[in-house]
PDB file of N, CA and C in Angstrom:
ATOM      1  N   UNK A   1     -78.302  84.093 -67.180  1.00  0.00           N
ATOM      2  CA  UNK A   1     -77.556  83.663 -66.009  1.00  0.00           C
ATOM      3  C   UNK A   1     -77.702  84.718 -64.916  1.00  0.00           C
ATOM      4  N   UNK A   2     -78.019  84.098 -63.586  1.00  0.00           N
ATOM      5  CA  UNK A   2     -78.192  84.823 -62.452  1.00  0.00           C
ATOM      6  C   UNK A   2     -76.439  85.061 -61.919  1.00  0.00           C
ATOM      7  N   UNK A   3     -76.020  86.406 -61.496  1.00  0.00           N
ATOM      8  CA  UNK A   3     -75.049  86.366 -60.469  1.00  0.00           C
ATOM      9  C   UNK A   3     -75.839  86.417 -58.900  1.00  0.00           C
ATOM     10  N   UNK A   4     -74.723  85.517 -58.091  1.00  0.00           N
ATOM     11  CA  UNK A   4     -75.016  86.179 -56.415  1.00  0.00           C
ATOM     12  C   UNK A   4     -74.153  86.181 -55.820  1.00  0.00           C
ATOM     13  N   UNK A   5     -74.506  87.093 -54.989  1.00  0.00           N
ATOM     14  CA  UNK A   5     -73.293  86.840 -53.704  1.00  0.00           C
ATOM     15  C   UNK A   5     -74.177  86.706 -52.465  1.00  0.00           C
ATOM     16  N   UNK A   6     -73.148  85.753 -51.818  1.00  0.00           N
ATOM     17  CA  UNK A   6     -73.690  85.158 -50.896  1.00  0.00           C
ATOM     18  C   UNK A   6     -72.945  86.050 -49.463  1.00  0.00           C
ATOM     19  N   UNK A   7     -74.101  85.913 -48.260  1.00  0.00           N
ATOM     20  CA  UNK A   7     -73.392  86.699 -47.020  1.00  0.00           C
ATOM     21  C   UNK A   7     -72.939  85.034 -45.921  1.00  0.00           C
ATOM     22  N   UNK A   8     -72.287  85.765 -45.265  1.00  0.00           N
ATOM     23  CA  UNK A   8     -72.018  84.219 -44.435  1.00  0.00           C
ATOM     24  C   UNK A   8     -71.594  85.144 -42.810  1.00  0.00           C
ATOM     25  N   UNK A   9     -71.618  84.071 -41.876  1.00  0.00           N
ATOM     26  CA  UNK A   9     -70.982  84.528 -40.106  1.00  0.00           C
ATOM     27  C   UNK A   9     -69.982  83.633 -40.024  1.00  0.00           C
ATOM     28  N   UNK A  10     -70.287  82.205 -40.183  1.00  0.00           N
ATOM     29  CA  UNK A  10     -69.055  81.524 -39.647  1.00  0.00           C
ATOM     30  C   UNK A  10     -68.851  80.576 -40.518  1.00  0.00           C
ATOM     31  N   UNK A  11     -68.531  79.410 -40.287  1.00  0.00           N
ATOM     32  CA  UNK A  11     -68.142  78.041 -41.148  1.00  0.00           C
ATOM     33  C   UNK A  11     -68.810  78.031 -42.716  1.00  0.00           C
ATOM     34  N   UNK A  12     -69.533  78.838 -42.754  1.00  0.00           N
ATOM     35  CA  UNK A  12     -70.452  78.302 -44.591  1.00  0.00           C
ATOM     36  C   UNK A  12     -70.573  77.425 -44.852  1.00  0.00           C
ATOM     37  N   UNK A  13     -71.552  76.415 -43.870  1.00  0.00           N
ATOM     38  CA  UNK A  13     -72.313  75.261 -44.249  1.00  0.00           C
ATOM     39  C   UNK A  13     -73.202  75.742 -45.515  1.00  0.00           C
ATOM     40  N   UNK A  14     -74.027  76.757 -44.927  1.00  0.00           N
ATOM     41  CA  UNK A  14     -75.063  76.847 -45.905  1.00  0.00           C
ATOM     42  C   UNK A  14     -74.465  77.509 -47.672  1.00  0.00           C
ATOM     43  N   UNK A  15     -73.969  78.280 -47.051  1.00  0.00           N
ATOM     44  CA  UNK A  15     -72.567  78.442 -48.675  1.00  0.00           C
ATOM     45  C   UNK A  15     -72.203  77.152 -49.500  1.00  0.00           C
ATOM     46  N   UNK A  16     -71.781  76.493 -48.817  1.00  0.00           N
ATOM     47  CA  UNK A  16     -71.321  75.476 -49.535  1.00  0.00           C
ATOM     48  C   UNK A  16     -72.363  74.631 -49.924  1.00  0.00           C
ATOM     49  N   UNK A  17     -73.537  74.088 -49.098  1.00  0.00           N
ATOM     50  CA  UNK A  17     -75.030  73.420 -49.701  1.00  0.00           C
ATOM     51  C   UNK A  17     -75.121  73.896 -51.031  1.00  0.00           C
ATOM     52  N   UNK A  18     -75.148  75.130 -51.065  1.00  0.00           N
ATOM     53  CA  UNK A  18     -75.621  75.601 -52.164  1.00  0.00           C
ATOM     54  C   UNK A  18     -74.729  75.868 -53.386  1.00  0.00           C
ATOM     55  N   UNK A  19     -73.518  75.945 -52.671  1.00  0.00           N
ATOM     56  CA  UNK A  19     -72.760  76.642 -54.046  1.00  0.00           C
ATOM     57  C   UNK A  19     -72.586  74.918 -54.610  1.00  0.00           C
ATOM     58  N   UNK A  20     -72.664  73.620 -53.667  1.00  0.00           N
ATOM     59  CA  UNK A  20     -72.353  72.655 -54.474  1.00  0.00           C
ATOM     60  C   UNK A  20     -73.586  71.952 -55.172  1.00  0.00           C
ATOM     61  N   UNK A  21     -74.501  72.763 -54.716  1.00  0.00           N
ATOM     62  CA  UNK A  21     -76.260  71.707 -55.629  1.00  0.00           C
ATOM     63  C   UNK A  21     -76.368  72.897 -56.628  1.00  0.00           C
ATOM     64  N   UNK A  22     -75.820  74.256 -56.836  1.00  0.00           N
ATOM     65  CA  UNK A  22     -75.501  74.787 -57.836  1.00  0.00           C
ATOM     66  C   UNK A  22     -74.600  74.067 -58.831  1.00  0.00           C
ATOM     67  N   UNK A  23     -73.541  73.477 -58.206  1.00  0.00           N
ATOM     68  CA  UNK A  23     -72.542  72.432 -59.432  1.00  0.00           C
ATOM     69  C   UNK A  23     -73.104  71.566 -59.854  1.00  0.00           C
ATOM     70  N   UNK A  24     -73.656  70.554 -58.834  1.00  0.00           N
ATOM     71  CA  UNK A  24     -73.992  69.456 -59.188  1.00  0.00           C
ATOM     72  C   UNK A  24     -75.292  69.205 -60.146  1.00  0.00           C
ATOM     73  N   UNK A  25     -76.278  70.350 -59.911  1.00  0.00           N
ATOM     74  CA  UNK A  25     -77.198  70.402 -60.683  1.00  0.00           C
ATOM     75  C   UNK A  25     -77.390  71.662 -61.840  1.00  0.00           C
ATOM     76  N   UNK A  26     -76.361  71.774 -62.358  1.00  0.00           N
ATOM     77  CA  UNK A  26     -76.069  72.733 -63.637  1.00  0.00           C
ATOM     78  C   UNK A  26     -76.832  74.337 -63.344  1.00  0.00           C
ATOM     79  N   UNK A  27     -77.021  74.784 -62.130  1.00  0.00           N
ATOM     80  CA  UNK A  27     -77.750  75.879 -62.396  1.00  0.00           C
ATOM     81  C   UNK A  27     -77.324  76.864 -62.828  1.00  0.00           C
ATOM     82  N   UNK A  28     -77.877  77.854 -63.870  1.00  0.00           N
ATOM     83  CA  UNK A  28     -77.639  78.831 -64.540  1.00  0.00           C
ATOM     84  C   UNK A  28     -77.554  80.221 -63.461  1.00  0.00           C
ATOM     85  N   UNK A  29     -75.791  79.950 -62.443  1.00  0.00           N
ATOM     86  CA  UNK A  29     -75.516  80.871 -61.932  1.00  0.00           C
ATOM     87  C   UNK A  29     -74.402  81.806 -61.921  1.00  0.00           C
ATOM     88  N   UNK A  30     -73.481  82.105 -61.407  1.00  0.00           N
ATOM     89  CA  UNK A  30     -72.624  82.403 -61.056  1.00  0.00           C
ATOM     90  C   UNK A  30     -72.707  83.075 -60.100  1.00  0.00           C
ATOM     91  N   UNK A  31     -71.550  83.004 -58.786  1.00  0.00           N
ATOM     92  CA  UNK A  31     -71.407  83.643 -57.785  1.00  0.00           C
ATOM     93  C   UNK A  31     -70.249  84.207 -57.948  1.00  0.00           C
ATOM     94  N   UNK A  32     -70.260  85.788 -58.095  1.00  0.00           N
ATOM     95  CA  UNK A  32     -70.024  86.642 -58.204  1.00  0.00           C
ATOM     96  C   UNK A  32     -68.812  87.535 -56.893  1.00  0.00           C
ATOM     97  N   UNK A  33     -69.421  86.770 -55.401  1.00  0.00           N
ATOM     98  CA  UNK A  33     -68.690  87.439 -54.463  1.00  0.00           C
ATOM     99  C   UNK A  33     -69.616  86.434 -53.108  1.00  0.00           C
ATOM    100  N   UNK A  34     -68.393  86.535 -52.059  1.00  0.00           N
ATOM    101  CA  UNK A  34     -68.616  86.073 -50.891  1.00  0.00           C
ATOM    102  C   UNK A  34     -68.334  87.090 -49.830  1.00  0.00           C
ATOM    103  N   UNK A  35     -69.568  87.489 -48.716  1.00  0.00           N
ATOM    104  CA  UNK A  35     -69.044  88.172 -48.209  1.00  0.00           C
ATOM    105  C   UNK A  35     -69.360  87.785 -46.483  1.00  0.00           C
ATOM    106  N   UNK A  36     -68.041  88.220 -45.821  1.00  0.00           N
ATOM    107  CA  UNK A  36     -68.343  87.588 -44.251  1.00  0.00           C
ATOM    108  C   UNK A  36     -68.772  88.873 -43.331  1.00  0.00           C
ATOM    109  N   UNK A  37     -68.887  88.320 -42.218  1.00  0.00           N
ATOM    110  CA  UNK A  37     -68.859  89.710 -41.033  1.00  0.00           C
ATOM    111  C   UNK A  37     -67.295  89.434 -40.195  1.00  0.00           C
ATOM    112  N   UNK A  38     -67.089  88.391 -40.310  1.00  0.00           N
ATOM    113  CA  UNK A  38     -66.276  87.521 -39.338  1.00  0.00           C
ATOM    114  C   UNK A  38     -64.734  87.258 -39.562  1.00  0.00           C
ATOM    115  N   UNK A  39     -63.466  88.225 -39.687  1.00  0.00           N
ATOM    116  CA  UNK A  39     -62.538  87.512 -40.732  1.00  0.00           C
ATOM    117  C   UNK A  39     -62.003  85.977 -40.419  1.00  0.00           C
ATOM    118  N   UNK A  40     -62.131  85.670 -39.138  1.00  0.00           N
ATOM    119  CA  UNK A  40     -61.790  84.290 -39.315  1.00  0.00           C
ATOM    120  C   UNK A  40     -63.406  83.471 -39.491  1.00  0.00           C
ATOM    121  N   UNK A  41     -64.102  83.819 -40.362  1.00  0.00           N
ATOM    122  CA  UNK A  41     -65.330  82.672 -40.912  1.00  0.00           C
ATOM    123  C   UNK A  41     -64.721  81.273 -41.857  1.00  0.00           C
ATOM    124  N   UNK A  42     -64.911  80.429 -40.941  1.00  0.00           N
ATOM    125  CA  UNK A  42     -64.179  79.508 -42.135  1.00  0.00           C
ATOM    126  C   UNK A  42     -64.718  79.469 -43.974  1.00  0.00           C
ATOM    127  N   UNK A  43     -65.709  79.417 -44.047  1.00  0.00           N
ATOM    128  CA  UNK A  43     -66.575  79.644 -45.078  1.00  0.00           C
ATOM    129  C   UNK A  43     -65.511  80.545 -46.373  1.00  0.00           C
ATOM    130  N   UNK A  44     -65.005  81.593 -45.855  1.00  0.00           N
ATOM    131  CA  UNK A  44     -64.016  82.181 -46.382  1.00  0.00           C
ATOM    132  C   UNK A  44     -63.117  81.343 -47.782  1.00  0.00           C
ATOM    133  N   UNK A  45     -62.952  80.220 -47.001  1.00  0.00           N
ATOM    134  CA  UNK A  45     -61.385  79.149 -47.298  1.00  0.00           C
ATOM    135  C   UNK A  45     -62.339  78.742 -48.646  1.00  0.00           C
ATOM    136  N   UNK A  46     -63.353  78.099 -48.617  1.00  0.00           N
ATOM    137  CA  UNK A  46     -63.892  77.420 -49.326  1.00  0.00           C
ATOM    138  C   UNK A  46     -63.944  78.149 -50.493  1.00  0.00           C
ATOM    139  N   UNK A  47     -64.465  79.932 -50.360  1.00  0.00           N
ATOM    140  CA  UNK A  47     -64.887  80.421 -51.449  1.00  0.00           C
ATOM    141  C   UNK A  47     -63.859  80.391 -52.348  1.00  0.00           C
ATOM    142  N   UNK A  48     -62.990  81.009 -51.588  1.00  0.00           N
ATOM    143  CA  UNK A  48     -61.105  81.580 -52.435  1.00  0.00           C
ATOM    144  C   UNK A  48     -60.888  79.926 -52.909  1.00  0.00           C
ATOM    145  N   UNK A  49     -61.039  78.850 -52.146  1.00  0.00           N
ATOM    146  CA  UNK A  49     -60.026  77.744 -53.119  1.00  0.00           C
ATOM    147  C   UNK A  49     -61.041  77.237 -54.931  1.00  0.00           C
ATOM    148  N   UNK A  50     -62.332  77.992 -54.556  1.00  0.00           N
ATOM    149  CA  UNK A  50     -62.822  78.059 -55.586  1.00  0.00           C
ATOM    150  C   UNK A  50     -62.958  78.958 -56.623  1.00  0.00           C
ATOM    151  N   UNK A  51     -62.179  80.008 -56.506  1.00  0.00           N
ATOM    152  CA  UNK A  51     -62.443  81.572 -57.047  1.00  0.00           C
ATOM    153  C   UNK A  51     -62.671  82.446 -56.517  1.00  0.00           C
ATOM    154  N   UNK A  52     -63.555  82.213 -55.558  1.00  0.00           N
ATOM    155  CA  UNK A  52     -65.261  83.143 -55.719  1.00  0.00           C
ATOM    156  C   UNK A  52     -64.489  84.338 -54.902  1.00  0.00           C
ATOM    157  N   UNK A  53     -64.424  85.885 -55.446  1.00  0.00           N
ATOM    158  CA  UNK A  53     -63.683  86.782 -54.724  1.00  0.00           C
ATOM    159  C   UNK A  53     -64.119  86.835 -53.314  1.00  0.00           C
ATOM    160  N   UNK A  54     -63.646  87.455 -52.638  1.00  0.00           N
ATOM    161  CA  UNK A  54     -64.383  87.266 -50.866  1.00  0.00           C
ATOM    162  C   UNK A  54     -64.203  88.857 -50.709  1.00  0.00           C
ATOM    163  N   UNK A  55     -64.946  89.381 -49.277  1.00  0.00           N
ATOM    164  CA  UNK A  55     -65.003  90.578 -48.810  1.00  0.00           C
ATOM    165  C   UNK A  55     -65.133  90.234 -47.163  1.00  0.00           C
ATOM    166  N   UNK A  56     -64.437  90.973 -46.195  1.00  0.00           N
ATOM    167  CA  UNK A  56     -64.713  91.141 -44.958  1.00  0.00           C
ATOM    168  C   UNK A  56     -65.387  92.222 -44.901  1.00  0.00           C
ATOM    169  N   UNK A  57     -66.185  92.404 -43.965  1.00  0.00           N
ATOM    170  CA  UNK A  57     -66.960  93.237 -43.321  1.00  0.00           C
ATOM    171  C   UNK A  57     -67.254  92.844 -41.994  1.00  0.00           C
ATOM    172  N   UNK A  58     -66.304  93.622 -41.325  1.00  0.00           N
ATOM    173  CA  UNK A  58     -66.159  92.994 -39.744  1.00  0.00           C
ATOM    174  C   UNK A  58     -67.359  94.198 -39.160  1.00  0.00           C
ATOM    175  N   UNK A  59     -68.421  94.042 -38.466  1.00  0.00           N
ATOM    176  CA  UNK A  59     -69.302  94.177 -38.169  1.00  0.00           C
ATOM    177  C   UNK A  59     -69.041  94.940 -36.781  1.00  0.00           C
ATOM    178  N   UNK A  60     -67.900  94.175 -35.856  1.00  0.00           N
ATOM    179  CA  UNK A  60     -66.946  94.974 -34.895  1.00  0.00           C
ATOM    180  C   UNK A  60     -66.461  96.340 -34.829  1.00  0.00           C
ATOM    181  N   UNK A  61     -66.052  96.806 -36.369  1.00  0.00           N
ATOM    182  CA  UNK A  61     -65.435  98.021 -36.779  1.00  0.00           C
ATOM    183  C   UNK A  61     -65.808  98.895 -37.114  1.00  0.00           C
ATOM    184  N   UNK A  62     -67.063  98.894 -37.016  1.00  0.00           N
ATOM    185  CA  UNK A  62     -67.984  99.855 -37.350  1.00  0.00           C
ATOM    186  C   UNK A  62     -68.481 100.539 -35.945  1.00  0.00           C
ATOM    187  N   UNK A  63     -69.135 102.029 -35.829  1.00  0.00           N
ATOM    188  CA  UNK A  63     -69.446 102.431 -34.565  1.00  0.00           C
ATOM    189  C   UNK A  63     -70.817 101.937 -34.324  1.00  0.00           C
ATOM    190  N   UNK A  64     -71.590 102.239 -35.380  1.00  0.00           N
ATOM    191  CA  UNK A  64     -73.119 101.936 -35.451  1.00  0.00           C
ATOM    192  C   UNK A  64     -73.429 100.816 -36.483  1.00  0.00           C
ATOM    193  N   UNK A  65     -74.685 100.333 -35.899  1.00  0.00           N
ATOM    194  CA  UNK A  65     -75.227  99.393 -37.103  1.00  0.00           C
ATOM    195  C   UNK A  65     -75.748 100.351 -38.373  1.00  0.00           C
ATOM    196  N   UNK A  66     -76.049 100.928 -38.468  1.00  0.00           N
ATOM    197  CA  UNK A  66     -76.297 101.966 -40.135  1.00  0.00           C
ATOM    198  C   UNK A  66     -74.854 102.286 -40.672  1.00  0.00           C
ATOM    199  N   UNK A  67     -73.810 102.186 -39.773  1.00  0.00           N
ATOM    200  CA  UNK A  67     -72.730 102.725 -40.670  1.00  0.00           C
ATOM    201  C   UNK A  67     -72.010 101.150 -41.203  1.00  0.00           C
ATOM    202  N   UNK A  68     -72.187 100.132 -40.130  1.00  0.00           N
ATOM    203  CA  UNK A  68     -72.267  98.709 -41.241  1.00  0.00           C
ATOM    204  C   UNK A  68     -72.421  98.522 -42.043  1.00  0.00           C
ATOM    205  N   UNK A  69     -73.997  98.862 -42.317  1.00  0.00           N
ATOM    206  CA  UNK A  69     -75.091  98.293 -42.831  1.00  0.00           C
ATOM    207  C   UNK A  69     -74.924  99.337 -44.579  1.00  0.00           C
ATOM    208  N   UNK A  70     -74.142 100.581 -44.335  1.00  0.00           N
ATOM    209  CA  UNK A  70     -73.537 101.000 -45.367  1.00  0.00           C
ATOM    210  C   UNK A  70     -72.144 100.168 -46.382  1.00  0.00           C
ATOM    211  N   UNK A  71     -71.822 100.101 -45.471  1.00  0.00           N
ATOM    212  CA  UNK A  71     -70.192  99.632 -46.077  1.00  0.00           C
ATOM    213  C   UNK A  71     -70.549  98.037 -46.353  1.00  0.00           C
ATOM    214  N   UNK A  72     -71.176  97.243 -45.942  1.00  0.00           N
ATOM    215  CA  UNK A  72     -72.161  96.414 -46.366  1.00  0.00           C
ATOM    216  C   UNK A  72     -72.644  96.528 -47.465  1.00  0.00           C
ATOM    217  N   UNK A  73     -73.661  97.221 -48.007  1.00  0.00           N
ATOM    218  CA  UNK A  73     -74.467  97.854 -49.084  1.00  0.00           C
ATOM    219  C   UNK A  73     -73.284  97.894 -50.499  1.00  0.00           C
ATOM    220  N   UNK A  74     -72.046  98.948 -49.803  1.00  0.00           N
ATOM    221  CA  UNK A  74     -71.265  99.373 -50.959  1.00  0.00           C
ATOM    222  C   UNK A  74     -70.404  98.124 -51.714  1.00  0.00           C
ATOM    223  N   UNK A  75     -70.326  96.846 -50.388  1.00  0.00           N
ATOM    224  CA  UNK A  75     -69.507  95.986 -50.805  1.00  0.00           C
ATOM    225  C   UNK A  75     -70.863  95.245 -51.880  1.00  0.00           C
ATOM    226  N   UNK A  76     -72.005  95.102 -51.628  1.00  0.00           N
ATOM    227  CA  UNK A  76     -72.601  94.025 -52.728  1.00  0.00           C
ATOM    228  C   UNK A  76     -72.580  94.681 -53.871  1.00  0.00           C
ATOM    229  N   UNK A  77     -73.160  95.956 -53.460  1.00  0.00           N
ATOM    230  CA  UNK A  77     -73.157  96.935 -54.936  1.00  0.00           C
ATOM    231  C   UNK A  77     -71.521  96.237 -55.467  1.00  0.00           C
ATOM    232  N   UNK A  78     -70.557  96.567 -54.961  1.00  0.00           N
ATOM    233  CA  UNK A  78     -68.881  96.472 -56.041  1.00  0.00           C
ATOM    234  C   UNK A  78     -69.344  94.581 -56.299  1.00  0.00           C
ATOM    235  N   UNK A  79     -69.741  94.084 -56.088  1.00  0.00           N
ATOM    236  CA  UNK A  79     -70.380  92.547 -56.418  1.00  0.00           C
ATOM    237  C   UNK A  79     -70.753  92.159 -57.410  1.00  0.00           C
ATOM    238  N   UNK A  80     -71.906  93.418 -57.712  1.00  0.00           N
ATOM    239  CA  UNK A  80     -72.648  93.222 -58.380  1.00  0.00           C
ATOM    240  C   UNK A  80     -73.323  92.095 -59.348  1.00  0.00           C
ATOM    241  N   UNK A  81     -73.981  91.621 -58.078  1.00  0.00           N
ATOM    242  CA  UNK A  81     -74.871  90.804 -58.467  1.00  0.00           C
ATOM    243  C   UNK A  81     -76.585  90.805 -58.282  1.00  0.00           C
ATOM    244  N   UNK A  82     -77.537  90.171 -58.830  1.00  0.00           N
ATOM    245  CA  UNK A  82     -78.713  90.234 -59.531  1.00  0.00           C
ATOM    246  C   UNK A  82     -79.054  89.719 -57.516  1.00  0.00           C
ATOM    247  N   UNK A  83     -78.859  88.877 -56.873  1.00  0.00           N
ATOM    248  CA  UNK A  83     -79.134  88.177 -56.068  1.00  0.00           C
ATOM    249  C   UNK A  83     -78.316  88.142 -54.805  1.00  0.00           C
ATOM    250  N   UNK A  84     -78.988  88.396 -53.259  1.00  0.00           N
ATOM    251  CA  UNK A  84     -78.139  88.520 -52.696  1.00  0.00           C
ATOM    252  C   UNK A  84     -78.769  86.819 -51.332  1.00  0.00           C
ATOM    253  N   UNK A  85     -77.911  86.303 -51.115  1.00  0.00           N
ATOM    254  CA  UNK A  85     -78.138  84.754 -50.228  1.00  0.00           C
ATOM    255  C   UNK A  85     -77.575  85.120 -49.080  1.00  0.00           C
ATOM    256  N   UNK A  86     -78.739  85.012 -48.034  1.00  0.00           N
ATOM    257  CA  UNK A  86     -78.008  84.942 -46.454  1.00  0.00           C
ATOM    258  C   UNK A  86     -78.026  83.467 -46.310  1.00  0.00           C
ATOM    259  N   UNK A  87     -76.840  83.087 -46.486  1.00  0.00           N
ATOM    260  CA  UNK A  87     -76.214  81.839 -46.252  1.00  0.00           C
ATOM    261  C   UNK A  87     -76.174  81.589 -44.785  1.00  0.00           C
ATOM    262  N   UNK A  88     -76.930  81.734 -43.927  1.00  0.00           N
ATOM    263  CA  UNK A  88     -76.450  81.687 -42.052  1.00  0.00           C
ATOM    264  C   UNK A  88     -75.934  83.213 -41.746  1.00  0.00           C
ATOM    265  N   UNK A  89     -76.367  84.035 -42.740  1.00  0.00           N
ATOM    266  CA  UNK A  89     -75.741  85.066 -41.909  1.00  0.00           C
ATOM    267  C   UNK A  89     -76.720  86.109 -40.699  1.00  0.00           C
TER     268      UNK A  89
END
């Protein structure tokens, strides 16, 4: 079994495509973690009413893009998963 976590910006269309042709077609996954840039991403709602833990990473709060792009990094690493999905992000 594969884990992933998926990244998302806003609504998680593409999150949800997938996390539901993952259900519907038995794939040997688990998603592990959802993570946004955005705290109001709707995409968010979907993960939590399903489990799937969530993470913000407001992209705003950071000074530089490398110091993002860290705290980013540290959140998939705590994820830990095999696979990482830019869902629209």
């Amino acid at each position: 079994m594969h884990s992933i976590v998926s990244l998302i910006s806003g609504r998680g269309s593409n999150f949800e495509a997938i996390y539901k042709a993952a259900q519907a077609k038995s794939w040997d996954v688990r998603f592990t973690g959802l993570i946004a840039n955005q705290p109001e991403a709707k995409g968010l709602a979907l993960a939590k009413s399903v489990g799937i833990p969530t993470a913000v990473i407001d992209h705003r709060a950071y000074p530089s893009r490398e110091a993002f792009d860290r705290a980013l990094m540290q959140q998939i690493d705590a994820f830990s998963a095999d696979l990482v999905v830019l869902a629209g992000f």
